[in-house]
N, C-alpha and C. Protein backbone atom coordinates (compact mmCIF):
# COMPACT_ATOMS: atom_id res chain seq x y z
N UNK A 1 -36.71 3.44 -23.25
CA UNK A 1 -35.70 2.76 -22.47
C UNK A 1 -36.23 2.56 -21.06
N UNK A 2 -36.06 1.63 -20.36
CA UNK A 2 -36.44 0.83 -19.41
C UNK A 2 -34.93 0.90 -18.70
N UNK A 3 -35.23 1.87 -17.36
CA UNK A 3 -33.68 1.46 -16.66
C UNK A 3 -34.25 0.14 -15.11
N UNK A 4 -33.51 -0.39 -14.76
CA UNK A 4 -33.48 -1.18 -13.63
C UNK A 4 -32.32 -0.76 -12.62
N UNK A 5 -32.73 -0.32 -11.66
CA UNK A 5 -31.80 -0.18 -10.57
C UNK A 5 -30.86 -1.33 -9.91
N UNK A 6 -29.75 -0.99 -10.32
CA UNK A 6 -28.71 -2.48 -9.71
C UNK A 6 -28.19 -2.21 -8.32
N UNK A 7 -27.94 -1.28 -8.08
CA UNK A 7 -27.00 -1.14 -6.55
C UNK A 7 -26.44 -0.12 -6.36
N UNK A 8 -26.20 0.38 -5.47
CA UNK A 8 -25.34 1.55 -5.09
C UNK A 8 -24.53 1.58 -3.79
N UNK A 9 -23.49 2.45 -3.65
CA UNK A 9 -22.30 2.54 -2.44
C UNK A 9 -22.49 3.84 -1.98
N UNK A 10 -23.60 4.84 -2.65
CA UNK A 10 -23.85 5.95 -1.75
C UNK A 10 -25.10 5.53 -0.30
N UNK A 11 -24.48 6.32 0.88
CA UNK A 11 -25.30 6.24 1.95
C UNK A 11 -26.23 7.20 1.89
N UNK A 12 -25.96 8.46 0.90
CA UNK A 12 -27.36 9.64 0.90
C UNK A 12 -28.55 9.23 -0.14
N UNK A 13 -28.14 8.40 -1.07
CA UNK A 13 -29.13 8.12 -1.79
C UNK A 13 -28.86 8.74 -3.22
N UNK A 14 -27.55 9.32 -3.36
CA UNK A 14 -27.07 10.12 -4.39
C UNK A 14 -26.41 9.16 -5.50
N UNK A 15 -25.44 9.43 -6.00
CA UNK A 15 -24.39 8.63 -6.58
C UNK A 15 -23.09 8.02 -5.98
N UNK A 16 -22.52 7.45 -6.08
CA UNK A 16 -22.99 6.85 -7.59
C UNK A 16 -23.40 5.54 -7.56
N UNK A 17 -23.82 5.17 -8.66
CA UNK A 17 -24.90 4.12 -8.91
C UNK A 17 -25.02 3.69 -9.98
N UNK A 18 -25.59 2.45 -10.32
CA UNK A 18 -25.30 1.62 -10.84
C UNK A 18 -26.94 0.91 -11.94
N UNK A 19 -27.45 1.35 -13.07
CA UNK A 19 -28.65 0.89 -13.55
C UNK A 19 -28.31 -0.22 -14.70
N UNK A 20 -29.47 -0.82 -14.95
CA UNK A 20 -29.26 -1.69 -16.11
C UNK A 20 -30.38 -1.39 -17.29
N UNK A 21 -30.28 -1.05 -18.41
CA UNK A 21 -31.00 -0.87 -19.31
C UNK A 21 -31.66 -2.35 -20.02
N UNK A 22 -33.04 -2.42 -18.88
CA UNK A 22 -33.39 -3.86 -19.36
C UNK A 22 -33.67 -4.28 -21.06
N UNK A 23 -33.87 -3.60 -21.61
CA UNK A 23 -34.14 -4.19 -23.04
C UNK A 23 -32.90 -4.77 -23.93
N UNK A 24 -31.58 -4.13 -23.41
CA UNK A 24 -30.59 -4.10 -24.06
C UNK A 24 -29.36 -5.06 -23.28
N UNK A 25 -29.75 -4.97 -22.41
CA UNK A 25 -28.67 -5.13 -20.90
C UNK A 25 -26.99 -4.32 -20.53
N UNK A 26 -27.33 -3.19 -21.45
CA UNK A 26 -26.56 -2.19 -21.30
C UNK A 26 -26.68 -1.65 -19.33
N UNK A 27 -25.51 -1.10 -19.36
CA UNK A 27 -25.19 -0.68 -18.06
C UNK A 27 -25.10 1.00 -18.30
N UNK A 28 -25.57 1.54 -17.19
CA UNK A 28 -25.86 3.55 -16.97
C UNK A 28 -25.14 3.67 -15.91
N UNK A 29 -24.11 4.42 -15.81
CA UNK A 29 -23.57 4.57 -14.25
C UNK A 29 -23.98 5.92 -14.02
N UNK A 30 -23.96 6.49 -12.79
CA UNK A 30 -24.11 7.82 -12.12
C UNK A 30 -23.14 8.08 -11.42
N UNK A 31 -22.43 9.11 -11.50
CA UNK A 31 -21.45 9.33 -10.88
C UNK A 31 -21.10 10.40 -11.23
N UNK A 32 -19.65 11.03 -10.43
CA UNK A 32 -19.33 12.64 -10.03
C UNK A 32 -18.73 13.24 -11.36
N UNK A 33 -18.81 13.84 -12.12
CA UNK A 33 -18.55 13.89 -13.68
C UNK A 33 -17.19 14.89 -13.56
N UNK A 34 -15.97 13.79 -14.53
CA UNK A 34 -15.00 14.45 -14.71
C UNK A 34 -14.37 15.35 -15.20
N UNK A 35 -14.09 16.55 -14.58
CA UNK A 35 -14.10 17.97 -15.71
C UNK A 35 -12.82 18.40 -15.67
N UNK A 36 -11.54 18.00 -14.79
CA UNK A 36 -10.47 18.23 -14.90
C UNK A 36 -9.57 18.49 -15.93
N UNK A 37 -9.64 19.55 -16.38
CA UNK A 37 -8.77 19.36 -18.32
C UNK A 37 -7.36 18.64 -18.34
N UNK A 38 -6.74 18.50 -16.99
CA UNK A 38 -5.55 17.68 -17.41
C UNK A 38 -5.78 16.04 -16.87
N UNK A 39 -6.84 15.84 -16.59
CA UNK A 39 -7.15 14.21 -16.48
C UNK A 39 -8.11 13.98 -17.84
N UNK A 40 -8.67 14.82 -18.58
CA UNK A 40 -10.02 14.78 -19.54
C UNK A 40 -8.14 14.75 -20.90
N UNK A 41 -7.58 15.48 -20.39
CA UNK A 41 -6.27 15.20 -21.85
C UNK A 41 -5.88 14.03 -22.18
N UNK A 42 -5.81 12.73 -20.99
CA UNK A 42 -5.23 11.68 -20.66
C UNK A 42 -6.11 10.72 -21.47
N UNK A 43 -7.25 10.83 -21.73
CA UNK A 43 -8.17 10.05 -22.36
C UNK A 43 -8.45 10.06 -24.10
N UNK A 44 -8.86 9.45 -24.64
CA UNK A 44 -8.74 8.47 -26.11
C UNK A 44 -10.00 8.74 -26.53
N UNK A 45 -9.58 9.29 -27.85
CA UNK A 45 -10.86 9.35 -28.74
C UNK A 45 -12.37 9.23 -28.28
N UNK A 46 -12.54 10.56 -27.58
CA UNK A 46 -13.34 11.01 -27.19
C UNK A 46 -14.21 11.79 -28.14
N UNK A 47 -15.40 11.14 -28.11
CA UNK A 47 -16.74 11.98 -28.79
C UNK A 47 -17.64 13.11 -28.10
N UNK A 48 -17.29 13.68 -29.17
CA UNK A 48 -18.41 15.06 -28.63
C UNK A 48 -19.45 14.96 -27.77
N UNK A 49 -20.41 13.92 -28.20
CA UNK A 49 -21.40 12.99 -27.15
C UNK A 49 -21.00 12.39 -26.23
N UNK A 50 -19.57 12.32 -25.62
CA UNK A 50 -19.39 11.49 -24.41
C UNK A 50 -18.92 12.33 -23.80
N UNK A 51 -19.46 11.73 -22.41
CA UNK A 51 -19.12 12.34 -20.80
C UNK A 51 -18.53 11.21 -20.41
N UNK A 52 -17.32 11.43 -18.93
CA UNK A 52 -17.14 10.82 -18.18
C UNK A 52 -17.40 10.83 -16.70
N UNK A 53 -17.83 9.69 -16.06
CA UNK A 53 -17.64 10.13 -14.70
C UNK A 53 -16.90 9.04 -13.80
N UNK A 54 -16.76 9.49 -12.59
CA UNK A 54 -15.92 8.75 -11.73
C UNK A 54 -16.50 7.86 -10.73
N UNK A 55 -16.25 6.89 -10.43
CA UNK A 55 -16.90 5.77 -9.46
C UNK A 55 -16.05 4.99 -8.91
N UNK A 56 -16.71 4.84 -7.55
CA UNK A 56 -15.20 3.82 -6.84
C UNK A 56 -15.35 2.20 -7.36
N UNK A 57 -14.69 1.97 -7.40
CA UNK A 57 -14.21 0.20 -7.39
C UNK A 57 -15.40 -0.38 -6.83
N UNK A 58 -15.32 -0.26 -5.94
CA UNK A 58 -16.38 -1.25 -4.95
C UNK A 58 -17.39 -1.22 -5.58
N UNK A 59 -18.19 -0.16 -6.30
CA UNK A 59 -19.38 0.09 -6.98
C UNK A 59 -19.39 -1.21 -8.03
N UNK A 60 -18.35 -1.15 -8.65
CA UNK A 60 -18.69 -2.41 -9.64
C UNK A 60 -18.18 -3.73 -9.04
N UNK A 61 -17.06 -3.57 -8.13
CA UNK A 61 -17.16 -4.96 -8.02
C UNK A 61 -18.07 -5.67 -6.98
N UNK A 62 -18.99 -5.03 -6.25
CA UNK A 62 -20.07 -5.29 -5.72
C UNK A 62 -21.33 -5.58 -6.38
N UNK A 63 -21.20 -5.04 -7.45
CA UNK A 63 -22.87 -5.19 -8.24
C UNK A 63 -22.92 -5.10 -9.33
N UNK A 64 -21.13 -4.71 -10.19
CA UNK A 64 -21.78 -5.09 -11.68
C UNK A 64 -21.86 -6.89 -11.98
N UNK A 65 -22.91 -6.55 -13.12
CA UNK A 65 -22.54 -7.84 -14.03
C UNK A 65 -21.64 -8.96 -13.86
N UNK A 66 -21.79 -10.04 -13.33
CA UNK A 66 -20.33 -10.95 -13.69
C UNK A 66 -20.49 -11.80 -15.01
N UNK A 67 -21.37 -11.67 -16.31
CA UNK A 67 -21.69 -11.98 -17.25
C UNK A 67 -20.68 -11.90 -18.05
C-alpha cells in the first residue's frame, strides 16, 4: 500500500490528517481515537477490526475528495 499525504489542520504536525491510498483511492484518516463506552454504544454494527476516530469538520471539508 502506497499512502499519499492529502492535508492536515494540525499546527504540531500530529493529527489529524488526512492520506490517500494511491492504488485504490481509498482515504486513511488519523485522528484522536474514540474510547468513550457511552459514545462507542451509539454506533452500528461495529467489527471487531474497526476503530474509530474523531476529526474536525474542517479537516474534510478542506481537503477531502470532492469526487
Amino acid at each position: 500500500m502506497t499512502l499519499r499525504f492529502i492535508g492536515t489542520t494540525s499546527e504540531d504536525g500530529n493529527c489529524p490528517t488526512l492520506y490517500e491510498v494511491v492504488e485504490t483511492g481509498d482515504i486513511v484518516v488519523q485522528g484522536d481515537r474514540l474510547t468513550a463506552p457511552e459514545d462507542l454504544a451509539q454506533l452500528r454494527d461495529v467489527g471487531e477490526h474497526e476503530t474509530f476516530v474523531v476529526i474536525p469538520r474542517e479537516l474534510l471539508t478542506r481537503f477531502a475528495p470532492k469526487e
